[in-house]
Each structure stands twice: as C-alpha cells, then as structure tokens.
Protein backbone atom coordinates (compact mmCIF):
# COMPACT_ATOMS: atom_id res chain seq x y z
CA UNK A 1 22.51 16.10 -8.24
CA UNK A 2 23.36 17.15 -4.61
CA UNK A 3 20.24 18.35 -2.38
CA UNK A 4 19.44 21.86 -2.39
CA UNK A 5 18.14 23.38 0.46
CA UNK A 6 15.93 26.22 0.59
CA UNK A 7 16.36 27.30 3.68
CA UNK A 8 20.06 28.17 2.74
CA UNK A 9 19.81 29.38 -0.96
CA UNK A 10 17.43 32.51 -1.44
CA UNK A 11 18.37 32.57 -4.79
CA UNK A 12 16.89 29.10 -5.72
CA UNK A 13 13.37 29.89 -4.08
CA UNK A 14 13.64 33.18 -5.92
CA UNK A 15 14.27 31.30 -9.14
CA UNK A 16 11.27 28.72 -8.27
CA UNK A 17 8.41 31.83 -7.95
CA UNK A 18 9.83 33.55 -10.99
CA UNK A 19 9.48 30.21 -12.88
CA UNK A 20 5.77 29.40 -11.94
CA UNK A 21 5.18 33.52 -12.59
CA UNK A 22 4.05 33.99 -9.27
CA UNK A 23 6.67 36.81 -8.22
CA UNK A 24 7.26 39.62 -10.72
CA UNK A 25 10.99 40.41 -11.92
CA UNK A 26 11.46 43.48 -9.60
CA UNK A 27 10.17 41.54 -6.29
CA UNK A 28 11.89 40.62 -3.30
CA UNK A 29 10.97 36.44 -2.44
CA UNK A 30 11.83 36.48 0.97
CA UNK A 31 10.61 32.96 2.92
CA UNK A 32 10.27 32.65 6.34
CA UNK A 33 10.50 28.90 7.67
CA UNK A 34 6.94 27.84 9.22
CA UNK A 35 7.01 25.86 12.52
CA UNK A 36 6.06 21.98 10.94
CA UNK A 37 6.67 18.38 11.12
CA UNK A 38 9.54 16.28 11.00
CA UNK A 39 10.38 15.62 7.36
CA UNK A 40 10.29 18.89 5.54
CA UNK A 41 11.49 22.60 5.18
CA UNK A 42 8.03 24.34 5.45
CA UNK A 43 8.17 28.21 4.12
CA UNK A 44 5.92 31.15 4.09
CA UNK A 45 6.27 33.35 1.04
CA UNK A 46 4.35 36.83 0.90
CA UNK A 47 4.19 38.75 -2.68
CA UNK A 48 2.15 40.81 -4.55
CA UNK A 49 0.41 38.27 -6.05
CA UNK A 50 -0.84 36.39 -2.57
CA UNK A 51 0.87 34.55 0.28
CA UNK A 52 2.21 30.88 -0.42
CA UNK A 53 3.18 28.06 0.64
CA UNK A 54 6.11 26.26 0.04
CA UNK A 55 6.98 22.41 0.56
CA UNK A 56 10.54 20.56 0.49
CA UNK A 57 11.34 16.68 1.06
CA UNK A 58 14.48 16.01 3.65
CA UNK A 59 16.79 13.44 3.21
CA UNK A 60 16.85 13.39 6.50
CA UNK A 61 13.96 13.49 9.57
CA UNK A 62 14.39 15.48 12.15
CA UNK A 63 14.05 12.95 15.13
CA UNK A 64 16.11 11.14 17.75
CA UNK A 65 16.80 8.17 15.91
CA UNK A 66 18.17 7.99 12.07
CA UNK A 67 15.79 8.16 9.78
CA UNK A 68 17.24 8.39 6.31
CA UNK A 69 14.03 8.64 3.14
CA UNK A 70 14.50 9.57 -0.42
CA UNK A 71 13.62 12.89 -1.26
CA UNK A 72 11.88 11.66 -4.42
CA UNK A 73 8.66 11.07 -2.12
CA UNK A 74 7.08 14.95 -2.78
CA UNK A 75 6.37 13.79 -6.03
CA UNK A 76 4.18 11.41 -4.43
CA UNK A 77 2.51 14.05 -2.34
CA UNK A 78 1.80 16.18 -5.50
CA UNK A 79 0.29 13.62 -7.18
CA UNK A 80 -1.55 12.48 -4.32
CA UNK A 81 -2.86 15.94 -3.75
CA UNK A 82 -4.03 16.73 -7.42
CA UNK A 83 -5.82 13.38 -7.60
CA UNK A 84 -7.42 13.65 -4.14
CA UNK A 85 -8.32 17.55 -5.10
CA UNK A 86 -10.47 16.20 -7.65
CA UNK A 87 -12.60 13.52 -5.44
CA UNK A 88 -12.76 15.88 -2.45
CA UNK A 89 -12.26 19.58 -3.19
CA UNK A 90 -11.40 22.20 -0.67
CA UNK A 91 -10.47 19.12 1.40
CA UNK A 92 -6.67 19.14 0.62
CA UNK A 93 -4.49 22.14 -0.66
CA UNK A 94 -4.23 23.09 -3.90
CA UNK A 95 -0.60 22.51 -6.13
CA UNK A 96 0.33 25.62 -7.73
CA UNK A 97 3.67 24.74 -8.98
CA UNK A 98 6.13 21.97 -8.45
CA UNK A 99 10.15 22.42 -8.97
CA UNK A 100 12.30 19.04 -9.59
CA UNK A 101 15.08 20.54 -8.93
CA UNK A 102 15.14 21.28 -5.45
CA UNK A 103 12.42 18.65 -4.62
CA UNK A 104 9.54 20.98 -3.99
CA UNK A 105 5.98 22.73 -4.35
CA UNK A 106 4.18 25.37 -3.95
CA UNK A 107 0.50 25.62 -2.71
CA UNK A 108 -1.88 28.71 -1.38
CA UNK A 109 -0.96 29.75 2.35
CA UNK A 110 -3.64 28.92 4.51
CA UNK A 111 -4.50 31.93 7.01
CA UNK A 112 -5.45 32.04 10.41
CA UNK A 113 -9.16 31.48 9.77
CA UNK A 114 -7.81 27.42 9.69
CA UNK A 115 -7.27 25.40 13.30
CA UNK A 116 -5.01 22.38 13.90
CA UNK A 117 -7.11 19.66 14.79
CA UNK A 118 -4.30 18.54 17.18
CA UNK A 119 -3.61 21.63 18.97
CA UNK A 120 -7.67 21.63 19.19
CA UNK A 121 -8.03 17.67 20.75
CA UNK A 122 -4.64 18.74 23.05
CA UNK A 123 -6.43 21.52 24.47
CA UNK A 124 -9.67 19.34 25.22
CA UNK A 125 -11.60 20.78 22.52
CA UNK A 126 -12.66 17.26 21.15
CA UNK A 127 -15.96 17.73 18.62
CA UNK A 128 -17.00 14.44 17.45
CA UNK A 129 -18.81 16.20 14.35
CA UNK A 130 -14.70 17.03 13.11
CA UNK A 131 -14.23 13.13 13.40
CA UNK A 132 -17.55 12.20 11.65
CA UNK A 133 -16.39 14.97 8.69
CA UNK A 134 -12.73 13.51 8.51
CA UNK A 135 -14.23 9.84 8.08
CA UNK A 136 -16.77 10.56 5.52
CA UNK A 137 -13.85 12.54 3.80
CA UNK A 138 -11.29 9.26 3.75
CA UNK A 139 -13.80 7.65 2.59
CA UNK A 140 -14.64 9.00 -0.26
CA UNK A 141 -11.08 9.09 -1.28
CA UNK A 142 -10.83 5.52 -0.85
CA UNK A 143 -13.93 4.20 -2.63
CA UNK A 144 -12.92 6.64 -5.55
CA UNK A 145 -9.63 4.80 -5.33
CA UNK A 146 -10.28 1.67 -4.80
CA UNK A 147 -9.34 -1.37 -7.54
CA UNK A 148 -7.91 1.14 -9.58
CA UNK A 149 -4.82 -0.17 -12.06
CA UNK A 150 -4.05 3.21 -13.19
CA UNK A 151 -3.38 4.89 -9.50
CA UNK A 152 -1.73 1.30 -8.31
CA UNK A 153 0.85 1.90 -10.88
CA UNK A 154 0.95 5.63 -10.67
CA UNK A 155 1.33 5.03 -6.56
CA UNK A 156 3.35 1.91 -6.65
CA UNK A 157 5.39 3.14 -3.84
CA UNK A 158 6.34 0.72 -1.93
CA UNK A 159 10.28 1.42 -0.97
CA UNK A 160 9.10 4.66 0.38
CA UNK A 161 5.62 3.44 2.31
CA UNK A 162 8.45 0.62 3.93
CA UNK A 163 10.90 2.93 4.30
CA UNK A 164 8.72 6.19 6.01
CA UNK A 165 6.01 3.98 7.63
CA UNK A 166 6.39 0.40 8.11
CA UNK A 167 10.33 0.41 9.16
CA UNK A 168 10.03 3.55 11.56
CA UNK A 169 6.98 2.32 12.99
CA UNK A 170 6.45 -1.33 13.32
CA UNK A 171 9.45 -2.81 12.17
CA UNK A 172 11.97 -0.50 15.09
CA UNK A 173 8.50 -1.75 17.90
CA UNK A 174 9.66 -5.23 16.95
CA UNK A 175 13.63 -4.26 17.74
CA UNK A 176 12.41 -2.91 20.86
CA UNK A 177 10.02 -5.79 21.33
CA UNK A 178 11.83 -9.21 20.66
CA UNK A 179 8.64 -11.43 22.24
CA UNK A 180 5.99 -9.41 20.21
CA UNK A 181 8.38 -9.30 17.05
CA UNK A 182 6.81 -12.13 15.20
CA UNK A 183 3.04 -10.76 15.67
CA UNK A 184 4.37 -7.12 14.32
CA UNK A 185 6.41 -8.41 12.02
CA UNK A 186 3.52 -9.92 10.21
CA UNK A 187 1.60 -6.52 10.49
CA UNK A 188 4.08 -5.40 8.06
CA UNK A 189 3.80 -8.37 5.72
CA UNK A 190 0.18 -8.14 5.81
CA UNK A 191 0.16 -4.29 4.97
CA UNK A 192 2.79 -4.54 2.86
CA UNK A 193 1.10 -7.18 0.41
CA UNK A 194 -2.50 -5.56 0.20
CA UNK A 195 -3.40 -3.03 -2.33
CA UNK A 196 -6.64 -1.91 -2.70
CA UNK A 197 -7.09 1.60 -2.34
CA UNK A 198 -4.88 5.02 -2.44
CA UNK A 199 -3.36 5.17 1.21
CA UNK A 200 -2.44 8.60 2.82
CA UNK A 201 0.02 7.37 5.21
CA UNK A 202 -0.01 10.22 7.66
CA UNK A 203 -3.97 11.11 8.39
CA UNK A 204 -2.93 12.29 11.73
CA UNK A 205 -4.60 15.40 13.77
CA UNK A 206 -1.34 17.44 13.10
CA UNK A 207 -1.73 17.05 9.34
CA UNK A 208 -5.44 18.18 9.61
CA UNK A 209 -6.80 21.80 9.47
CA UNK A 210 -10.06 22.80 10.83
CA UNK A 211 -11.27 25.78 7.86
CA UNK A 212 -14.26 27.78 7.04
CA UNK A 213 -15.48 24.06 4.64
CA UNK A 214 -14.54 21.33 7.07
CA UNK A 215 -11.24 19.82 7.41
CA UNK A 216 -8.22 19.86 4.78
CA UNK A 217 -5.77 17.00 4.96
CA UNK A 218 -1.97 18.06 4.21
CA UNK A 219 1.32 16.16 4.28
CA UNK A 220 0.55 13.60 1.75
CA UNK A 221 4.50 12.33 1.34
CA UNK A 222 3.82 8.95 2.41
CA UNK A 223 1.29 8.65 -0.37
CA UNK A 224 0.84 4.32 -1.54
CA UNK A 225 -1.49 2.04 -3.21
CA UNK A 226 -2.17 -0.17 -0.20
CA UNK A 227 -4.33 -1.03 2.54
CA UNK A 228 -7.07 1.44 3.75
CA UNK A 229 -6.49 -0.46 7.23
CA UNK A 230 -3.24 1.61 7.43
CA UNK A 231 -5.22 4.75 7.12
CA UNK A 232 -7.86 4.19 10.03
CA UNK A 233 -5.50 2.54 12.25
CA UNK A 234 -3.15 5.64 11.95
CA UNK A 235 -5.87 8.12 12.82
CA UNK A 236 -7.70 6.13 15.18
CA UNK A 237 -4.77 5.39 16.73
CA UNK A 238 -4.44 9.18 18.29
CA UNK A 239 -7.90 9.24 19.87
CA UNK A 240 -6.67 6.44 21.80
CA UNK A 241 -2.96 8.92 22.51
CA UNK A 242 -5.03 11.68 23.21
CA UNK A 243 -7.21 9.53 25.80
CA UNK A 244 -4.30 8.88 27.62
CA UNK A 245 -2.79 12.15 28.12
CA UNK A 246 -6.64 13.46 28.52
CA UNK A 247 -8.36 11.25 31.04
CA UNK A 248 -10.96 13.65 31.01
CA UNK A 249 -12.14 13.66 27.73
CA UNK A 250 -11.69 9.72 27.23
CA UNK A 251 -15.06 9.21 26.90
CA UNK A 252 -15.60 12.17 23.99
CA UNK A 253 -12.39 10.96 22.25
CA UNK A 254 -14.05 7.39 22.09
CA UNK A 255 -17.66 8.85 20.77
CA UNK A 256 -15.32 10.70 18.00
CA UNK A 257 -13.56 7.39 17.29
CA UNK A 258 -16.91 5.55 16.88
CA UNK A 259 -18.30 8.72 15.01
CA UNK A 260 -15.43 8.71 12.52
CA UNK A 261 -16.26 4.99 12.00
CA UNK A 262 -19.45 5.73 11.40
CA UNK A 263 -18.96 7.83 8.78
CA UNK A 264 -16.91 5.87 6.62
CA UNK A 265 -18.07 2.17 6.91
CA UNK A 266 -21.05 3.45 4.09
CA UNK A 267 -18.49 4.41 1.60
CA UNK A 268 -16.43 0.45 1.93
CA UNK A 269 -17.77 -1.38 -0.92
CA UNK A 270 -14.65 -3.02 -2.49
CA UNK A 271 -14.42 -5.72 0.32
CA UNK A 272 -16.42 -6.84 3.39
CA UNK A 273 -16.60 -4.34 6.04
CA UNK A 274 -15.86 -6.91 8.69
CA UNK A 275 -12.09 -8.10 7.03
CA UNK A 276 -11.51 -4.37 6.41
CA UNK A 277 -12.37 -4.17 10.63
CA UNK A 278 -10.36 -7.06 11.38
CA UNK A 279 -7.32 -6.03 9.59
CA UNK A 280 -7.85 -2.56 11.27
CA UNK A 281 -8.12 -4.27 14.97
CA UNK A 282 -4.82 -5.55 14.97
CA UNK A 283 -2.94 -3.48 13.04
CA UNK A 284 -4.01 -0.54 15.50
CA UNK A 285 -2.18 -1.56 18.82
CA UNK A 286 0.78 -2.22 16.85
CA UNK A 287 0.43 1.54 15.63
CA UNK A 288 -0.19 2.50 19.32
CA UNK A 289 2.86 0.50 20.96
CA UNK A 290 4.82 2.20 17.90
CA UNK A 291 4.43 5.80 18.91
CA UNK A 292 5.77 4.99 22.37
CA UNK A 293 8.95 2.76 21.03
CA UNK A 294 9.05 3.74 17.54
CA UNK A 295 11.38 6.18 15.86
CA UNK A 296 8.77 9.07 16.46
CA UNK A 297 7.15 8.79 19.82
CA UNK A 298 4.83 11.14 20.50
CA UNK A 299 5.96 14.16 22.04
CA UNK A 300 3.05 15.18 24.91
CA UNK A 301 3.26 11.64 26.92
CA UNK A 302 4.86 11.56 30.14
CA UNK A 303 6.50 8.41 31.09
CA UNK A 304 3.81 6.87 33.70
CA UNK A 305 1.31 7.79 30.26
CA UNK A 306 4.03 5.84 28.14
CA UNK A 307 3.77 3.17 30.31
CA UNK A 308 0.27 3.25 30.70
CA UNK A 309 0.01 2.72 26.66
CA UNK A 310 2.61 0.57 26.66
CA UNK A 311 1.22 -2.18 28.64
CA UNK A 312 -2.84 -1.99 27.08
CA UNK A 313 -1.32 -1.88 23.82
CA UNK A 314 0.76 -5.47 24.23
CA UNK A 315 -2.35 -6.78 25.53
CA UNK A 316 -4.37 -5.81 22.90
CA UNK A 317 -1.65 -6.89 20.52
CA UNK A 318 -1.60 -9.97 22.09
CA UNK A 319 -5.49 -10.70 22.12
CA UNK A 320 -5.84 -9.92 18.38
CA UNK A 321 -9.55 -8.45 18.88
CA UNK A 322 -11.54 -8.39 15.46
CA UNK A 323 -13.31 -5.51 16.86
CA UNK A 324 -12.74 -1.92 17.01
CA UNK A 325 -15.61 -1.36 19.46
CA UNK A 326 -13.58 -3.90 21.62
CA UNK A 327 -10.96 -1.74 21.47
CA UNK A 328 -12.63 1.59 22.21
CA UNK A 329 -14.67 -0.11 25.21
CA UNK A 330 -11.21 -1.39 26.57
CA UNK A 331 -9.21 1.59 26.20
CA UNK A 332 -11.91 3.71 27.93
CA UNK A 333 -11.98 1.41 31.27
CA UNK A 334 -8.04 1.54 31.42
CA UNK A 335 -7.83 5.86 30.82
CA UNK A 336 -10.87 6.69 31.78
C-alpha cells in the first residue's frame, strides 16, 4: 500500500478523527504541522472536543545523509507508550487512537504550561533536580521491564533498533573512522546481542517535556528489547554536548549527569550495577563521537566545539574507562 501522507491529504486526517469519534460529522479537521524532529509529520488538530496531537512515521528522515526506516516502527511507539503509561503515568503521553492505514496516532496536545528540556539546558537553565526526576523515571521503566518474555517478544525489534540507531550512529562513526572501526563496531555487536530490559532509543532532552508532574518522555519510535546501557549512554551523552557548547555551565551539567545516575542505580536489580556501568562507559564516547560524524550531528556545535568533542571522545574511546565518574571528571577538565 503506497505511503500516505498527511500533510498532503486533508481528507485522510479528516477520516482518522471521524473514525476514533473525536471530530463530529459537521466539523472542519484542519491540522497545522508542529515544528519537530527528524522522522515524523507532527500535527496540531483543534476541535470541539479538545486539541490533539497527531503522529506519522517517514520513510524517510529528514537529514543530510540518507536515512531510509520502515514506517512500521509507530507501532512500536504505541505500544511502547501504552505499556510505559501503565509503569509511569503522566510520564509519557497518552494514545487516543491509532490508524494503520496511514501509519499514525493520535495523543492529547500538550499546551504551553510544558518546557523542552533542551531548549531549557541550551539556554543555561540546567536544574539537576530535572535530571534526578528523568533517572528515577527510566528506571522504573526498566526494572518493570526487565527479564520479561512477553515484552522481548512483543519488542523484538531488532531490524528497526539496527536500522534507526545502531547503523546511523555507530556503524556511519566507524565509516568515518577506519582506525576506531573495530572498537565501534563491537559496540554494536555488544548492544545488539543484549536484551534485558525495554529500551527507549531516543531519551534525549528534545524528546523530554518539563510539565506541571515532572517530565514526560515522547518519541518512543525506536522502541527495543535490549540493553538499558543504550538508554543512559544516549541521555548522558548530551550533558557531555551541552558542556561543550556551554563552558559555563560544565560543572552543573556534570552534577545533573551524576544526579541522574543517582537516581536510577537503586532501581538496577536484574544485573550488577558495575557491568551495567561498564557497558555504559564505553558505549558512551562512541555515542558522543557519533553525533559529530554520524548521520545526525547535532545541530548547535560549531566546528572548533566539533573538534573539541571529537578528539576527547577518541580518547575516551580508546581508554575504555569502566567508569562514568571517570568520564564526567575528564570531560569537565577538557570544557570546563
């Protein structure tokens, strides 16, 4: 069935509100495209009933390089958020409707009373008390997940984790890389082959809103039973970005990474703390090198910043540290 895309057929959003009974016969759907990240059409739609949101998978990301991902992958991100909406509620949006056809969903519209934790840490508001909140939050979804047949086979996703995560990320690094290649290279066979928990994929600032109950994690597409280790390296990962295009708040970013830490090493009980640390260690300058030479490099760097990460990151990568202290303690004497 070819792709249909919202943003160029009013008729089939139309059809998709009057389906889940959410627009009445006589009302005008009219959606206006929200401002949002790479891989989907994002859409506001205001009705009688309330304002909503509405979610579709591209085939194709919008970034420099080609990046080609099945569009199946929101009906990981559903069931992602109605399983996590039932461990933590009010911490991720809530599904109203879903519509296989066009490869979408609908949720509640979330107002301006909600902040985007990245616009907040870009404009040197960094509050290590978000952090501690985010990793108590993670991990509670994780121990809830953990060793859990059911979710490993409902989340056996591993074409799409490969083909949105590990190929864009670690996999072009290597490409770019041909000396590190073998180090980053087994990154991805070591993330690849663990499965312990259910894996967000994406727990990045930009997918995080600030709200009246603490934060609310969207943009659950990349949604895999796998290794928690990809989680915290992805989201520690940006305290150390944010460090070096904010010199100046280095030293709070670091007390948030440490704070976030803090917050979740109660909730690991399904293996050691200290191989879930290691794993995390060196899996998280591989992440960092990635966003500078990957296939989606962080936007607010400038080059001499690019640089900057470039080099502490293949040193890091290089050392293998066990610890994420280490890291922190490091990364603060070199963007400080």
């Amino acid at each position: 069935m070819p792709h249909v895309d919202l943003s160029h057929d009013p008729a089939a959003m139309r059809r998709i509100f009057l389906a889940l009974g959410l627009a009445a016969p006589d009302e005008a759907v009219c959606a206006a495209p929200l401002a949002g990240g790479v891989s989907s059409g994002i859409y506001r739609v205001d009705l009688r009933s309330g304002s909503y949101c509405v979610k579709q998978a591209l085939p194709r990301l919008k970034v420099a390089k080609d990046w080609m991902v099945p569009v199946e992958r929101v009906f990981a991100e559903i069931g992602y958020l109605r399983t996590v909406g039932a461990i933590v509620p009010g911490h991720v949006p809530r599904v109203l409707g879903e519509d296989a056809q066009s490869k979408s969903f609908v949720m509640a519209f979330l107002g301006p009373e909600y902040r985007n934790w990245k616009g907040e840490l870009l404009a040197g508001r960094v509050d290590a008390a978000t952090a501690r909140a985010m990793g108590d939050i993670l991990g509670r979804i994780h121990a809830s997940t953990a060793d859990d047949p059911r979710l490993a086979t409902q989340f056996a996703n591993d074409a799409n984790f490969h083909a949105l995560r590990l190929e864009p990320y670690l996999v072009e690094a290597a490409r770019e890389h041909p000396a590190l290649a073998d180090r980053l290279l087994q990154l991805v066979e070591r993330t690849a082959n663990t499965r312990r928990v259910l894996v967000h994929g994406d727990v990045s600032p930009k997918n995080i809103l600030l709200g009246p109950q603490g934060p609310v994690l969207l943009d659950a597409e990349c949604a895999w039973y796998g290794d928690p280790a990809f989680d915290l390296a992805f989201c520690l990962n940006h305290f150390l970005l944010k460090a070096a295009h904010l010199p100046a708040c280095t030293r709070a970013l670091m007390d948030s990474l440490r704070a976030f830490l803090q917050a979740y090493w109660p909730h690991v009980r399904w293996e050691p703390p200290a191989a879930l640390e290691q794993r995390v260690a060196t899996l998280l300058p591989g992440l960092a090198l990635a966003r500078v030479d990957g296939k989606s490099p962080v936007e607010y760097l400038g080059e001499r910043e690019r640089q900057a990460v470039r080099g502490t990151s293949i040193a890091l990568l290089r050392e293998a540290p066990s610890s994420l202290d280490l890291i922190a303690g490091r990364w603060a004497r070199e963007f400080a």
